[in-house]
Protein backbone atom coordinates (compact mmCIF):
# COMPACT_ATOMS: atom_id res chain seq x y z
CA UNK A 1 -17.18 -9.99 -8.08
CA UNK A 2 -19.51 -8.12 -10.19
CA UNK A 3 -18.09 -5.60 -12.68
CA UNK A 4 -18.44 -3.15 -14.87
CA UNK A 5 -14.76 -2.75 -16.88
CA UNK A 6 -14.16 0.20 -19.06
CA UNK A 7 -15.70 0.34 -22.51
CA UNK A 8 -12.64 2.34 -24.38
CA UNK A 9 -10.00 1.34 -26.94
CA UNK A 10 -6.42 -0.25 -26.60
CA UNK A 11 -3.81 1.34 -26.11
CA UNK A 12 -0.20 -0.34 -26.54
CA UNK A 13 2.30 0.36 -23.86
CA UNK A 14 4.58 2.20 -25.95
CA UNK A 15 1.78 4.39 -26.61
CA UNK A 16 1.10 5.39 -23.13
CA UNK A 17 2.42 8.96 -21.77
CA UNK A 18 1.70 11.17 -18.45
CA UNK A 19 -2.14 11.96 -18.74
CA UNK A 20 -3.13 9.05 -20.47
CA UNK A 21 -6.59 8.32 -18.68
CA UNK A 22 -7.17 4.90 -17.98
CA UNK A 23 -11.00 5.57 -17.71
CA UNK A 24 -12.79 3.99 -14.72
CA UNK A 25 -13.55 0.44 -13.76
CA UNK A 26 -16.77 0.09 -11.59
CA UNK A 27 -17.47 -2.82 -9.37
CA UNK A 28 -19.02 -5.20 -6.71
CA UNK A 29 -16.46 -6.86 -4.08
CA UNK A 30 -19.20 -9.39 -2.86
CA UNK A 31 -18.84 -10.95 0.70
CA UNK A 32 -17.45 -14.23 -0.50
CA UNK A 33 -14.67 -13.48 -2.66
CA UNK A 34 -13.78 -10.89 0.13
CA UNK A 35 -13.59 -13.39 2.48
CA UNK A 36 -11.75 -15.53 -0.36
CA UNK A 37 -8.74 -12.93 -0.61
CA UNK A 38 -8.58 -12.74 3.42
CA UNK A 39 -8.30 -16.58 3.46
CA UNK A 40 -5.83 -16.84 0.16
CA UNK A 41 -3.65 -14.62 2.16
CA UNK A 42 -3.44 -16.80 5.18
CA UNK A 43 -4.78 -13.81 7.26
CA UNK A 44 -7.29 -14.39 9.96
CA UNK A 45 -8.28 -11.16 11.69
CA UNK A 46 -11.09 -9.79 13.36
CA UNK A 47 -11.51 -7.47 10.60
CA UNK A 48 -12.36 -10.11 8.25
CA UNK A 49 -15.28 -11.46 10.77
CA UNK A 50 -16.90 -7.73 10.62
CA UNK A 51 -16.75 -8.08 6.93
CA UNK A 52 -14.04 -5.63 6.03
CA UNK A 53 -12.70 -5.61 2.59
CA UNK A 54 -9.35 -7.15 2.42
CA UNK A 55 -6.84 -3.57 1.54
CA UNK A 56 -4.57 -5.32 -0.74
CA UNK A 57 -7.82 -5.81 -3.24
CA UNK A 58 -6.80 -2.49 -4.54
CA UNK A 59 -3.82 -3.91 -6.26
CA UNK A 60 -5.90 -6.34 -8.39
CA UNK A 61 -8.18 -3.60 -9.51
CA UNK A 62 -5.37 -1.27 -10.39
CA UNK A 63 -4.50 -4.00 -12.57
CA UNK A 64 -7.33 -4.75 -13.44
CA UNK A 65 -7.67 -1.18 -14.51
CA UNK A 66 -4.56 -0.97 -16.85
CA UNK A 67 -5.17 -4.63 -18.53
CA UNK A 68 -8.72 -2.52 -19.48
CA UNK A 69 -6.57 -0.24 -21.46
CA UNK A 70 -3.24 -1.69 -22.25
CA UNK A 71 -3.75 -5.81 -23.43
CA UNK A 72 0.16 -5.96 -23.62
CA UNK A 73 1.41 -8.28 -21.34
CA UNK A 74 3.14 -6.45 -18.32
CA UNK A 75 5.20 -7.05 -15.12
CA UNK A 76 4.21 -5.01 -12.56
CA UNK A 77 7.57 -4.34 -10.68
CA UNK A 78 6.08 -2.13 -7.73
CA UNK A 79 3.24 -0.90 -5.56
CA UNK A 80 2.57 1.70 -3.02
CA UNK A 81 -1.01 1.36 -1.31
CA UNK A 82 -2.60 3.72 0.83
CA UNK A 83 -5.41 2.92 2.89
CA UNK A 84 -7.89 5.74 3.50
CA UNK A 85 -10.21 3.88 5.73
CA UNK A 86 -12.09 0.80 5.75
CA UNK A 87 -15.09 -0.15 3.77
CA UNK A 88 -17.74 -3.36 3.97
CA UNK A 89 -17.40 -5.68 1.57
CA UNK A 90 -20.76 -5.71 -1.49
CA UNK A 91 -20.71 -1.65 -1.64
CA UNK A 92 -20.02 -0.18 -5.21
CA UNK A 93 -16.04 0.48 -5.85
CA UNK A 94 -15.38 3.11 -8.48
CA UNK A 95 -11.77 3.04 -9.39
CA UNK A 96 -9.87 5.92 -11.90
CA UNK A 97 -6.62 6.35 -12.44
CA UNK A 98 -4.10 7.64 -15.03
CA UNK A 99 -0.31 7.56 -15.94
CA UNK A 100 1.57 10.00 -13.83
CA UNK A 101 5.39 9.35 -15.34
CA UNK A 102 6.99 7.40 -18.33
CA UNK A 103 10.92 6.47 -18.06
CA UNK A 104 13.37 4.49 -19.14
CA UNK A 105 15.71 2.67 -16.50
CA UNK A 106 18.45 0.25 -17.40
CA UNK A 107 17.20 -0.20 -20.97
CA UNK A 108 13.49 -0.67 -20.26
CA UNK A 109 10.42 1.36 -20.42
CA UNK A 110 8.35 2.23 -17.38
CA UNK A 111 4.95 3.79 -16.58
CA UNK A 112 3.87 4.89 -13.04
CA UNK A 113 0.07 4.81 -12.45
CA UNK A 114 -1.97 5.97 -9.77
CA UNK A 115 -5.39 4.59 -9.28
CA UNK A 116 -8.04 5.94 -6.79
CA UNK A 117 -10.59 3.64 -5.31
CA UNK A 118 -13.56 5.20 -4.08
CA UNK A 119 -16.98 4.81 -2.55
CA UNK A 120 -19.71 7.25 -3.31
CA UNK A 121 -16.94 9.44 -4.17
CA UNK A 122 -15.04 9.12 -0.94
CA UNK A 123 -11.08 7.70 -1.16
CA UNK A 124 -11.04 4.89 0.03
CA UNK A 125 -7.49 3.82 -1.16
CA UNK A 126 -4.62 5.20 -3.10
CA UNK A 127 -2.83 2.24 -5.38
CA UNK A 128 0.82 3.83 -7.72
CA UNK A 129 2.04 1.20 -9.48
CA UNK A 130 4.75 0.76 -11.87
CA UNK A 131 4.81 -1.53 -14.84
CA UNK A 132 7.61 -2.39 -17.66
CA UNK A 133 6.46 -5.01 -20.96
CA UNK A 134 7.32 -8.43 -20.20
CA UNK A 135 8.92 -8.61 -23.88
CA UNK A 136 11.84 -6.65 -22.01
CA UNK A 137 12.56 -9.24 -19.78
CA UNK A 138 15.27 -11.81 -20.86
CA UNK A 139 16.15 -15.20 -19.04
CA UNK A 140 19.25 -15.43 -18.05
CA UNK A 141 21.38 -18.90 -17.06
């Protein structure tokens, strides 16, 4: 992968509210580690052989995305993923997103993001993803 992560300050979780911007994260999927996340997920398909980047990449950069803004450590405790269309793998991905809700649900704080991955401005795919601090979660016996 080649990248380019966002240059902008930290921002705690508690911190973050609808709005917040989490800037934009531009990068390089390159053939191999395409071919890397097909194979990790056990999936051989002919999409793979025509070099087709592997959809569920688009959770990793939403993460990626976040960690960008927010270094607390998080557990990510849902994602929706829409697939636009399908892309080659070593074209430019831009991907911007922001927070879209803050709430609290049995005693912890959440954030919904949605992050838009595009090439030369067309969606490619949609990523929402909802996070809560790991500091909230207790071990239990």
């Amino acid at each position: 992968m080649h990248n380019n992560l966002p240059d902008a300050p930290f921002t705690s979780f508690s911190a973050l509210e609808p709005g917040f911007d989490l800037g934009e994260l531009r990068l390089t999927i390159t053939r191999a580690a395409n071919e890397r996340y097909w194979r990790a997920a056990g999936v051989d398909h002919p999409a793979l052989r025509a070099g087709a980047l592997y959809p569920p990449i688009a959770a990793n950069l939403t993460v990626l995305l976040f960690a960008a803004r927010c270094p607390d450590p998080v557990i990510q405790t849902r994602q929706v993923l829409r697939c636009h269309r399908s892309a080659p793998a070593d074209v430019a991905l831009h991907t911007t997103g922001a927070i879209v809700d803050r709430y609290d649900k049995r005693g912890r704080a959440y954030v919904d993001l949605e992050a838009r991955v595009t090439i030369d401005g067309d969606a490619l795919w949609t990523s929402i993803v909802s996070f809560t601090p790991a500091s909230t979660a207790r071990m239990t016996s």
